[in-house]
N, C-alpha and C. Protein backbone atom coordinates (compact mmCIF):
# COMPACT_ATOMS: atom_id res chain seq x y z
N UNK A 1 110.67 33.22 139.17
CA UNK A 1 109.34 33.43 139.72
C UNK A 1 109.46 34.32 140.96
N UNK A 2 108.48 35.58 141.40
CA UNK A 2 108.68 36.18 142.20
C UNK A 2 108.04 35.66 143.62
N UNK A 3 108.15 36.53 144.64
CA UNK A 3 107.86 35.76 145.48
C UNK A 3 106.13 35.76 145.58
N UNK A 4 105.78 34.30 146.56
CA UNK A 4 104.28 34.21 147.37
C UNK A 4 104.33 35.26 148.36
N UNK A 5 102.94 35.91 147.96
CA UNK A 5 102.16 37.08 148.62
C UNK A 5 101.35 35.82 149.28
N UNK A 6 101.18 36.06 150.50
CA UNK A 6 100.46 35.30 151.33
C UNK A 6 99.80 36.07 151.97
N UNK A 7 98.21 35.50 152.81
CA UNK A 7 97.34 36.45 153.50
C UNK A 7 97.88 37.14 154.58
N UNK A 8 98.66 36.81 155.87
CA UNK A 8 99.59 37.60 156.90
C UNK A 8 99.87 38.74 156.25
N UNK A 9 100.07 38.66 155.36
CA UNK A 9 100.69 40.16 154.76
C UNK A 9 100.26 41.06 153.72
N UNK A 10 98.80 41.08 154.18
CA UNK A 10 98.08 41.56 153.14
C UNK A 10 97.88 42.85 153.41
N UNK A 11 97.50 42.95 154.86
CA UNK A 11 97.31 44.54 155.60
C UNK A 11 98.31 45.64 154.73
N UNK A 12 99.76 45.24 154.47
CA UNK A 12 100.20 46.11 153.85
C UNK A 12 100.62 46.34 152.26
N UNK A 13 99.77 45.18 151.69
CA UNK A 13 99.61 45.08 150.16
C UNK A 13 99.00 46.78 149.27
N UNK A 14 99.48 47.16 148.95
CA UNK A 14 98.71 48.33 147.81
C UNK A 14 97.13 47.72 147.18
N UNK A 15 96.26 49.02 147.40
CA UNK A 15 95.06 48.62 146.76
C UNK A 15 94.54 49.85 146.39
N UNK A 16 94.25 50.04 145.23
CA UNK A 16 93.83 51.17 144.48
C UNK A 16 92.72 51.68 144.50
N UNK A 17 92.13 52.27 145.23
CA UNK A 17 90.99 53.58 145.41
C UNK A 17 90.54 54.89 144.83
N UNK A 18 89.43 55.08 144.31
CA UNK A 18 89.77 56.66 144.10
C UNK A 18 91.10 57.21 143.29
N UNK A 19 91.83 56.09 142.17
CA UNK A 19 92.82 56.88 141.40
C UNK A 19 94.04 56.84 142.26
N UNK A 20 94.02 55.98 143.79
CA UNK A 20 95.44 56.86 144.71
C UNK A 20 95.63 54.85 145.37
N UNK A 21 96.77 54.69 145.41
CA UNK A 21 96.75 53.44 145.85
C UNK A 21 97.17 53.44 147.57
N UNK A 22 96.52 52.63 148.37
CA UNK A 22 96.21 52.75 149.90
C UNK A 22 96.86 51.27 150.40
N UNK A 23 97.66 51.16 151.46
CA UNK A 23 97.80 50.00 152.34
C UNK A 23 96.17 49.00 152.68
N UNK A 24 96.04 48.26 152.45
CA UNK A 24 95.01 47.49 152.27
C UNK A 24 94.21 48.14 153.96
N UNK A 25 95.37 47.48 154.60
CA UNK A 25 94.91 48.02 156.36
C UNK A 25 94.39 49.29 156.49
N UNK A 26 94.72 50.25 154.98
CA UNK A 26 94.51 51.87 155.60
C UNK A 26 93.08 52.01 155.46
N UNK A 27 92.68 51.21 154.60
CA UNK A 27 91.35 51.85 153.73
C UNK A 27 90.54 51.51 155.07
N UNK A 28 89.78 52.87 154.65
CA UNK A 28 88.41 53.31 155.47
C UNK A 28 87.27 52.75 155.15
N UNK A 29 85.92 52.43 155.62
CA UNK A 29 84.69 52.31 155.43
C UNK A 29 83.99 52.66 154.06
N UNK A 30 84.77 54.05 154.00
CA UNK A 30 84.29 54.48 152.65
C UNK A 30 85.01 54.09 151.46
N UNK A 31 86.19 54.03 151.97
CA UNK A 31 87.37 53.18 150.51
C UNK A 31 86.69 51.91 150.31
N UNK A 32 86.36 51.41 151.05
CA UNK A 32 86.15 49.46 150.90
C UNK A 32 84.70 49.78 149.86
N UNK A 33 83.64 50.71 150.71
CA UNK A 33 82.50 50.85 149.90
C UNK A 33 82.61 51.35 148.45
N UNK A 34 83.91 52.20 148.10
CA UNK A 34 83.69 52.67 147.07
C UNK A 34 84.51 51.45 145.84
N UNK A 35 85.00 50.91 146.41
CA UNK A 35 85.94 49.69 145.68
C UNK A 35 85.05 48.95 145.63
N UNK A 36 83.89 48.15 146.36
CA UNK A 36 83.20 47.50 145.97
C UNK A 36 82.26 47.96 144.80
N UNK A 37 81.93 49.43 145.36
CA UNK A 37 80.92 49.88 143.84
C UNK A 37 81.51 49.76 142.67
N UNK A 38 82.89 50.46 142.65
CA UNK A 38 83.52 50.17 141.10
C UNK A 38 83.43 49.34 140.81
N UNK A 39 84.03 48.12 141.50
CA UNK A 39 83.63 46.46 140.93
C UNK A 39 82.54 46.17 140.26
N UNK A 40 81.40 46.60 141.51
CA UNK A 40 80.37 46.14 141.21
C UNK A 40 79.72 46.99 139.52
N UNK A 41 80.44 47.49 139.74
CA UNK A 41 79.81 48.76 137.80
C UNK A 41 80.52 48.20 136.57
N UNK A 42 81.76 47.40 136.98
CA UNK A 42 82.29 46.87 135.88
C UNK A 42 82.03 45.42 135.80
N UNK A 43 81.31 44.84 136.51
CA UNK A 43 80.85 43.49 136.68
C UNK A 43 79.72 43.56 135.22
N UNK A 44 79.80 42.28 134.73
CA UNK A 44 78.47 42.48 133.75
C UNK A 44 78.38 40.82 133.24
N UNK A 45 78.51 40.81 131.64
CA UNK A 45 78.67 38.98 131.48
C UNK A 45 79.96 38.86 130.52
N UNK A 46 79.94 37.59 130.49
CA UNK A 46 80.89 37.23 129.42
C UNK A 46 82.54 37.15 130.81
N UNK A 47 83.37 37.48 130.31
CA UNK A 47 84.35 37.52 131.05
C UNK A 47 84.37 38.90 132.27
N UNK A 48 83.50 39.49 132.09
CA UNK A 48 83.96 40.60 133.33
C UNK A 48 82.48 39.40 134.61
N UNK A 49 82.12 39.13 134.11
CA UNK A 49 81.48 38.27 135.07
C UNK A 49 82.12 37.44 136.36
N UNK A 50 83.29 37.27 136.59
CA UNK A 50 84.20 37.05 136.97
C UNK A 50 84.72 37.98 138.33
N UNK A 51 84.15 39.22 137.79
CA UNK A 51 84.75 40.67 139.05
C UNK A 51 83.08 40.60 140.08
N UNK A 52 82.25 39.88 139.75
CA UNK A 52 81.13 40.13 140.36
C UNK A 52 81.44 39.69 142.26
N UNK A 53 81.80 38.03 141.91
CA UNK A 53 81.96 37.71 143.35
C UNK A 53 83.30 38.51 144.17
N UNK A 54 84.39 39.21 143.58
CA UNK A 54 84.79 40.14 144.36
C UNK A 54 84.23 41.46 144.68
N UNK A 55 83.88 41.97 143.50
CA UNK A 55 82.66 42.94 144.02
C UNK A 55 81.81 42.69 145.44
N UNK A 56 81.21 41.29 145.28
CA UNK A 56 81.09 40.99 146.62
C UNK A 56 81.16 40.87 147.88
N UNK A 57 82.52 40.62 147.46
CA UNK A 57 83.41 40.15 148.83
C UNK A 57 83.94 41.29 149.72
N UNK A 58 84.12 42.62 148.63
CA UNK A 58 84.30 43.82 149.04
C UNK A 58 83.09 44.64 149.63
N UNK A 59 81.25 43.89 149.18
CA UNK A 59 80.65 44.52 150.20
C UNK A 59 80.68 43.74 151.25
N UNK A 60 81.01 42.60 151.77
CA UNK A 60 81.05 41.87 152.81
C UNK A 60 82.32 42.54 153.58
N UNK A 61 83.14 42.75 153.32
CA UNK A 61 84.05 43.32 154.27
C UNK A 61 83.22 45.13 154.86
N UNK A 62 82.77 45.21 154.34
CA UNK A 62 82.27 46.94 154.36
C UNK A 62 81.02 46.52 155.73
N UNK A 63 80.72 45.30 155.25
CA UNK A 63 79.66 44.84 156.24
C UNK A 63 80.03 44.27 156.95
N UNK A 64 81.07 43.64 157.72
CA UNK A 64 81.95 43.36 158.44
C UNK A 64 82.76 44.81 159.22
N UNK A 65 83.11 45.84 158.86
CA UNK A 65 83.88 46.52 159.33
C UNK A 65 82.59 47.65 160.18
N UNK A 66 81.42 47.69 159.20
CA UNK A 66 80.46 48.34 160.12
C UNK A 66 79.71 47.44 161.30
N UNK A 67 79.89 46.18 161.72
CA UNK A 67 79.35 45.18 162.51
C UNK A 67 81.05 45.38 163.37
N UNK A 68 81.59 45.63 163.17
CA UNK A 68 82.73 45.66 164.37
C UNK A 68 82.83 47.15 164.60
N UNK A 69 82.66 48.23 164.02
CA UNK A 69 82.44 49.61 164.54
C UNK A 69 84.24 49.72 164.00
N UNK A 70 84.62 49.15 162.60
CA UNK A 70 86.11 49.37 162.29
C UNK A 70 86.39 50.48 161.77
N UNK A 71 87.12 51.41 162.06
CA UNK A 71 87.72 52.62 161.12
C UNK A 71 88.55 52.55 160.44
N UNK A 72 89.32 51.30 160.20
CA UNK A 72 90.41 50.95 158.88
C UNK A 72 89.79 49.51 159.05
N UNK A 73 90.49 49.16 157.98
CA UNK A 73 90.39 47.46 157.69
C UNK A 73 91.26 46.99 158.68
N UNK A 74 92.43 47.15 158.81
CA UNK A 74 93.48 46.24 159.96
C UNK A 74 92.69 46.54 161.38
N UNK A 75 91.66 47.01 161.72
CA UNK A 75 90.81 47.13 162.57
C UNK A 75 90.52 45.72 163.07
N UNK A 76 90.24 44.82 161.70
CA UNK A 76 89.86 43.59 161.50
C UNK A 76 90.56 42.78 162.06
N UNK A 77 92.14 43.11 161.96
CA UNK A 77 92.78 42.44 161.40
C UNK A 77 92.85 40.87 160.98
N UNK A 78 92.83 39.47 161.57
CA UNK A 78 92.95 38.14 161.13
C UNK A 78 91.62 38.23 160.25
N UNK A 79 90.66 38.57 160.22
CA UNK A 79 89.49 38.86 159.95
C UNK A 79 89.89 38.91 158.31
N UNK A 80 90.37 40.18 158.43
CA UNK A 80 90.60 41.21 156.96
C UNK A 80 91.59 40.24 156.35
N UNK A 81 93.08 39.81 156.97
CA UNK A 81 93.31 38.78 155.82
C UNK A 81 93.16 37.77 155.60
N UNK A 82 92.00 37.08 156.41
CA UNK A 82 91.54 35.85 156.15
C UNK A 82 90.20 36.03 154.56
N UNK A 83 90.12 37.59 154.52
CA UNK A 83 88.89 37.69 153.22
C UNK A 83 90.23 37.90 152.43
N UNK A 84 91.40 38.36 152.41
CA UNK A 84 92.38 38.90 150.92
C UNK A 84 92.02 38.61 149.86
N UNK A 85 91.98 36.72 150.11
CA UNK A 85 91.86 36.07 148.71
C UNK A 85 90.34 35.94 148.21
N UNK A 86 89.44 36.47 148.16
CA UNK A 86 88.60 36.41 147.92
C UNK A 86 88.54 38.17 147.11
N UNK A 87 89.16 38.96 147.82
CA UNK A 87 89.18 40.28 147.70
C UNK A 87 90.46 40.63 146.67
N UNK A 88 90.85 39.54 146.25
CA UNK A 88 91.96 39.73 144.92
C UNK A 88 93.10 40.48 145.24
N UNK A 89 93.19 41.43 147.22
CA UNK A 89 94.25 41.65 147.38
C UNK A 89 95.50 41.14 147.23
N UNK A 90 95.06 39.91 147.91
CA UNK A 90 96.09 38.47 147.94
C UNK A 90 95.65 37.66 146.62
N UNK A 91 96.39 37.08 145.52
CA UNK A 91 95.90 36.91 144.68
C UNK A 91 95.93 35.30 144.43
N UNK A 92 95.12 34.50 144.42
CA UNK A 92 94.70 33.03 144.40
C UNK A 92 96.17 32.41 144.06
N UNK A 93 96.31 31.19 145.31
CA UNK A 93 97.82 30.74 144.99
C UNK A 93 98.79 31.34 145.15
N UNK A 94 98.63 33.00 145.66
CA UNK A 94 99.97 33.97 145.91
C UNK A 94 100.71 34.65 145.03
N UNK A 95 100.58 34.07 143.89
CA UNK A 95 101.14 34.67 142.63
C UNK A 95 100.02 35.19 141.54
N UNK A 96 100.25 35.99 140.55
CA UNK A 96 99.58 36.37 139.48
C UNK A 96 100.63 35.58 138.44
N UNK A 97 101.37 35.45 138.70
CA UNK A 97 102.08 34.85 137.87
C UNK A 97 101.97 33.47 137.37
């Protein structure tokens, strides 16, 4: 079994944007917004119903980072990885496995 990804260390987890994968901490205002839209476009019923409340969670951080005046997410920081797991960076329990 590989190792637990835990929230502390999420800032520098990979998260895929725009086709290009970004340090969670790097993404900008506009990365977080545009990751939430994709979500939110592939959200629908049946089993993708499931991506809706991260879809979510990704506009709540976007709305969070414009209420602190953040220009990256680690702006946040305890903030940002206290949302990970909700944001599927950090993935429920630490493992996908």
């Amino acid at each position: 079994m590989g190792p637990l990804v835990s929230a502390p260390g999420a800032l520098g987890r990979p998260v895929s944007v725009g086709g290009a994968e970004k340090p969670f901490g790097e993404l900008t205002l506009a990365d977080v917004r545009a990751r939430a839209d994709e979500l939110r476009a592939a959200a629908g019923w049946g089993p993708t119903a499931r991506v809706a409340p991260v879809a979510r969670a990704w506009a709540d951080l976007a709305r969070a980072m414009e209420a602190a005046a953040a220009a990256v997410v680690a702006d946040l920081g305890g903030e940002a990885e206290a949302m990970a797991g909700r944001l599927w960076v950090v993935p429920p329990g630490g493992s996908l496995l």
